[in-house]
PDB file of N, CA and C in Angstrom:
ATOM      1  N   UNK A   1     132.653 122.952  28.658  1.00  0.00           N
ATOM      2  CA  UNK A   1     132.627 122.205  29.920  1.00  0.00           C
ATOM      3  C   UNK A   1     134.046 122.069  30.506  1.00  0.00           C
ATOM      4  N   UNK A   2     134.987 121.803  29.583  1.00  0.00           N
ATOM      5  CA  UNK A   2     136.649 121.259  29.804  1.00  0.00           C
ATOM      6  C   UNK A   2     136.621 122.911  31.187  1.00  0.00           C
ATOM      7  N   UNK A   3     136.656 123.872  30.057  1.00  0.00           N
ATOM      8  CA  UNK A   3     137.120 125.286  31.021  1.00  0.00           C
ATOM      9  C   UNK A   3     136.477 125.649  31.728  1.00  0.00           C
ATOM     10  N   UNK A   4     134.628 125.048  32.112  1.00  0.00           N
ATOM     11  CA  UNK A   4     134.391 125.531  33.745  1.00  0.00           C
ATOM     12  C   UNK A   4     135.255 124.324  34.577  1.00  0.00           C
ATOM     13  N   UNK A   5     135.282 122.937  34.393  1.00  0.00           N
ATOM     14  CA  UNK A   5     135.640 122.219  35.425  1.00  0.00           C
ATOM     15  C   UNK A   5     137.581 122.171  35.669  1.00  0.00           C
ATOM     16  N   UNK A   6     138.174 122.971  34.547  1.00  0.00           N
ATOM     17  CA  UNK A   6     139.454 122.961  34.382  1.00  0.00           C
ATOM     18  C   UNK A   6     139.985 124.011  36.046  1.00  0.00           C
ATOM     19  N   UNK A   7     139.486 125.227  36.352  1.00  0.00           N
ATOM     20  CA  UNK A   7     140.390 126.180  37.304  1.00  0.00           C
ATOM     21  C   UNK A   7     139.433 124.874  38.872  1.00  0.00           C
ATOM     22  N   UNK A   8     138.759 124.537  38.958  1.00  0.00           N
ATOM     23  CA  UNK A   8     138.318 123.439  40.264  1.00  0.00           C
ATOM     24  C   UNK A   8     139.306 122.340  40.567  1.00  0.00           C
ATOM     25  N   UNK A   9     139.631 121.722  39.365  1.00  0.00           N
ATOM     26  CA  UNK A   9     140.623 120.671  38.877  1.00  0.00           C
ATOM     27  C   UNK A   9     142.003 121.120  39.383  1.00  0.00           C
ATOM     28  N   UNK A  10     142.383 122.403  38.803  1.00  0.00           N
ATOM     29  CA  UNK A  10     143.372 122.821  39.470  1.00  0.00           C
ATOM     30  C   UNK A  10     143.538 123.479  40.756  1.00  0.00           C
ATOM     31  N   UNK A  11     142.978 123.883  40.917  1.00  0.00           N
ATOM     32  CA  UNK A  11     142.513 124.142  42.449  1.00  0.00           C
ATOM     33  C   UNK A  11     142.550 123.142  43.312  1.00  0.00           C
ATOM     34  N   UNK A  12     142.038 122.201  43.237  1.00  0.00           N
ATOM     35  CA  UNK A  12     142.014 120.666  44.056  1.00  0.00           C
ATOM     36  C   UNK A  12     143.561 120.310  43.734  1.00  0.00           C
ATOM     37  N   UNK A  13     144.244 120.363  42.671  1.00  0.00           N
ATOM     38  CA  UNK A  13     145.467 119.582  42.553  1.00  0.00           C
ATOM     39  C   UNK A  13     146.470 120.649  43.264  1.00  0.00           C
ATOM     40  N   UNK A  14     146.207 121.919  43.460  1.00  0.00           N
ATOM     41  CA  UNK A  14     146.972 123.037  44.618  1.00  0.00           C
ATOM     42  C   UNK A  14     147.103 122.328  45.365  1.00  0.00           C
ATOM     43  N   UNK A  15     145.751 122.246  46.114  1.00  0.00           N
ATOM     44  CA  UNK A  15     145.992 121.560  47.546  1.00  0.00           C
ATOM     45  C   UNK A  15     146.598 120.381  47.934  1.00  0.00           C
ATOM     46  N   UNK A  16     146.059 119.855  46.726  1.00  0.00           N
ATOM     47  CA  UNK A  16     146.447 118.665  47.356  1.00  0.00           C
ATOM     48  C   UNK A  16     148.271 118.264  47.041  1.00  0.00           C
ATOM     49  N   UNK A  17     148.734 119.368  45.904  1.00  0.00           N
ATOM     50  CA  UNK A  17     150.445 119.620  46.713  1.00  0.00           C
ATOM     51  C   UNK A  17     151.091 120.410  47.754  1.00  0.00           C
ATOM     52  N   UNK A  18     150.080 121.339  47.687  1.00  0.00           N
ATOM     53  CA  UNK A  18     150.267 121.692  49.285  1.00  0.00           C
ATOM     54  C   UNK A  18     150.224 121.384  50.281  1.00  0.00           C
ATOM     55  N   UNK A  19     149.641 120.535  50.824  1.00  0.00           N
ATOM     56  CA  UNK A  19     149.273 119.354  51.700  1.00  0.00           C
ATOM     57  C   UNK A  19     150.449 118.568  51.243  1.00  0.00           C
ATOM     58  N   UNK A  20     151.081 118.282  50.186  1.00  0.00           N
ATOM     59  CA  UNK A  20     152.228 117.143  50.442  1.00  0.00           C
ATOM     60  C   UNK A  20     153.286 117.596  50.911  1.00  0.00           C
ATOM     61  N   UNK A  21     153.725 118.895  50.477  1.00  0.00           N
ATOM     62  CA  UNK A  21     154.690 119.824  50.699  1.00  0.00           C
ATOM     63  C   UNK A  21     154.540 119.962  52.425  1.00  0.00           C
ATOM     64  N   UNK A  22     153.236 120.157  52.760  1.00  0.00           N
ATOM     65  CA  UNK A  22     153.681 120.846  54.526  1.00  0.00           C
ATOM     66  C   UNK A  22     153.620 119.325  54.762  1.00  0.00           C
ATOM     67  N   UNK A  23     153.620 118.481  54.525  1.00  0.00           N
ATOM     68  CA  UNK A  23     153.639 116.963  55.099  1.00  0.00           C
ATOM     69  C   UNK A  23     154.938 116.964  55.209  1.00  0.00           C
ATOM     70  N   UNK A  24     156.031 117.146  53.707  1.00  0.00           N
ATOM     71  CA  UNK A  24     156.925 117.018  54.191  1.00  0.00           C
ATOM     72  C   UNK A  24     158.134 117.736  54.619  1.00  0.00           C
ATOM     73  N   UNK A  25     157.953 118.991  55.172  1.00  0.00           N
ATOM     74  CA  UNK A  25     158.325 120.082  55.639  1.00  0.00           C
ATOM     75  C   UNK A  25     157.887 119.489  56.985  1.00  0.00           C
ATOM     76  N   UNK A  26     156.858 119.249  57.497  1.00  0.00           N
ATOM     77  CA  UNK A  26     156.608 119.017  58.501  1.00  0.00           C
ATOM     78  C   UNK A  26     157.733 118.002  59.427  1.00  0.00           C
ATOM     79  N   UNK A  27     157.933 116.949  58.240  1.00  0.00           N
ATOM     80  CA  UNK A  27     158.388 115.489  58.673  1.00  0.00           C
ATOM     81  C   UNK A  27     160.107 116.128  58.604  1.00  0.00           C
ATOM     82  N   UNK A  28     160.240 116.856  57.859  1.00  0.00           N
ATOM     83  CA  UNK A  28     161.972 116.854  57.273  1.00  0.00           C
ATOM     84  C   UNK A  28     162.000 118.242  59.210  1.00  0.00           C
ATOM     85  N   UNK A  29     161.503 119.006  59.756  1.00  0.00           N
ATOM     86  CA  UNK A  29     161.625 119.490  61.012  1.00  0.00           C
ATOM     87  C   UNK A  29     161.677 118.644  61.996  1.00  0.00           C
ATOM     88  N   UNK A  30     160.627 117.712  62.214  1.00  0.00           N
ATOM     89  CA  UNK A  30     160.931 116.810  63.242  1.00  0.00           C
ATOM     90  C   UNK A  30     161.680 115.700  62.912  1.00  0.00           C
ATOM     91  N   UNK A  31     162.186 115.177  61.905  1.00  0.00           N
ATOM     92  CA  UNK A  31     163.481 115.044  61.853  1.00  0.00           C
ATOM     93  C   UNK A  31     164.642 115.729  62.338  1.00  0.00           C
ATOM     94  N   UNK A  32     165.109 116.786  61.894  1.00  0.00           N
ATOM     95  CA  UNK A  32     166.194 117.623  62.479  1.00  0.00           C
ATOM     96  C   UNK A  32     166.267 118.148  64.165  1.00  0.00           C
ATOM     97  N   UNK A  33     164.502 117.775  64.389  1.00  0.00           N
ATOM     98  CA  UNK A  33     164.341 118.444  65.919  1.00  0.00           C
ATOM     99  C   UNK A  33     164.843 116.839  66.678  1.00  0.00           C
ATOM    100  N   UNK A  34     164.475 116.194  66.048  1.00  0.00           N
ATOM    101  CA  UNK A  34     164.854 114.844  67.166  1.00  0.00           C
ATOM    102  C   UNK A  34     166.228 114.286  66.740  1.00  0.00           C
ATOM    103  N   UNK A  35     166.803 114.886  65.666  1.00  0.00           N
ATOM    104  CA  UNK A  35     168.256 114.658  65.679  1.00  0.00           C
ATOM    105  C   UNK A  35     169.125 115.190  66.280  1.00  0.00           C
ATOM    106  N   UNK A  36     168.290 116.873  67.070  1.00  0.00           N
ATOM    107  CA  UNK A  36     169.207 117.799  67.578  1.00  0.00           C
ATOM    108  C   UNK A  36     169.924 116.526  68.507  1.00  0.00           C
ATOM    109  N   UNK A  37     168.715 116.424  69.617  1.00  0.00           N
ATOM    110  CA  UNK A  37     169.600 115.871  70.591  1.00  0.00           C
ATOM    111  C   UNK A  37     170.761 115.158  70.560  1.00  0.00           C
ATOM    112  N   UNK A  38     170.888 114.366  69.919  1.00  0.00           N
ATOM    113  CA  UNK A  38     172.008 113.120  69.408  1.00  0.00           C
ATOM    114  C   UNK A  38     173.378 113.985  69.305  1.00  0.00           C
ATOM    115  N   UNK A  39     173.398 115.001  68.397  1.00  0.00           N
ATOM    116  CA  UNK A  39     174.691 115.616  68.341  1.00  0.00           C
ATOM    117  C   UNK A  39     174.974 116.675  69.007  1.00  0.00           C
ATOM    118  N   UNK A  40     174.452 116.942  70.458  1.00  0.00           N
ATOM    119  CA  UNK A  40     174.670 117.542  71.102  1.00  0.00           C
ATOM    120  C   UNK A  40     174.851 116.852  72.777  1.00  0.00           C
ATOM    121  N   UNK A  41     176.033 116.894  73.156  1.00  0.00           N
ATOM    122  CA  UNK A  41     176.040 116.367  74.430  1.00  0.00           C
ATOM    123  C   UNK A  41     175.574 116.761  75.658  1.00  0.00           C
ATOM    124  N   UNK A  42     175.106 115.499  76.455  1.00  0.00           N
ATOM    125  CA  UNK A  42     174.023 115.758  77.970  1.00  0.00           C
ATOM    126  C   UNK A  42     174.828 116.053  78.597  1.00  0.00           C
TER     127      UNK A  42
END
């Protein structure tokens, strides 16, 4: 039983660091995109 529900288990725990990873890839870009402005003068 352990080794059918073991590759699902891991499979679900992929995603669900993948999903944290583009969360914070996501967040660490719009960071840098809304910092551009600041160090660049109008």
């Amino acid at each position: 039983m352990d080794g059918i529900n073991h590759p699902a288990l891991t499979q679900r725990l992929n995603k669900n660091v993948n999903g944290i990873i583009n969360l914070l890839h996501n967040s660490l870009s719009i960071g840098i995109i809304a910092r551009l402005p600041n160090n660049q003068p109008i």
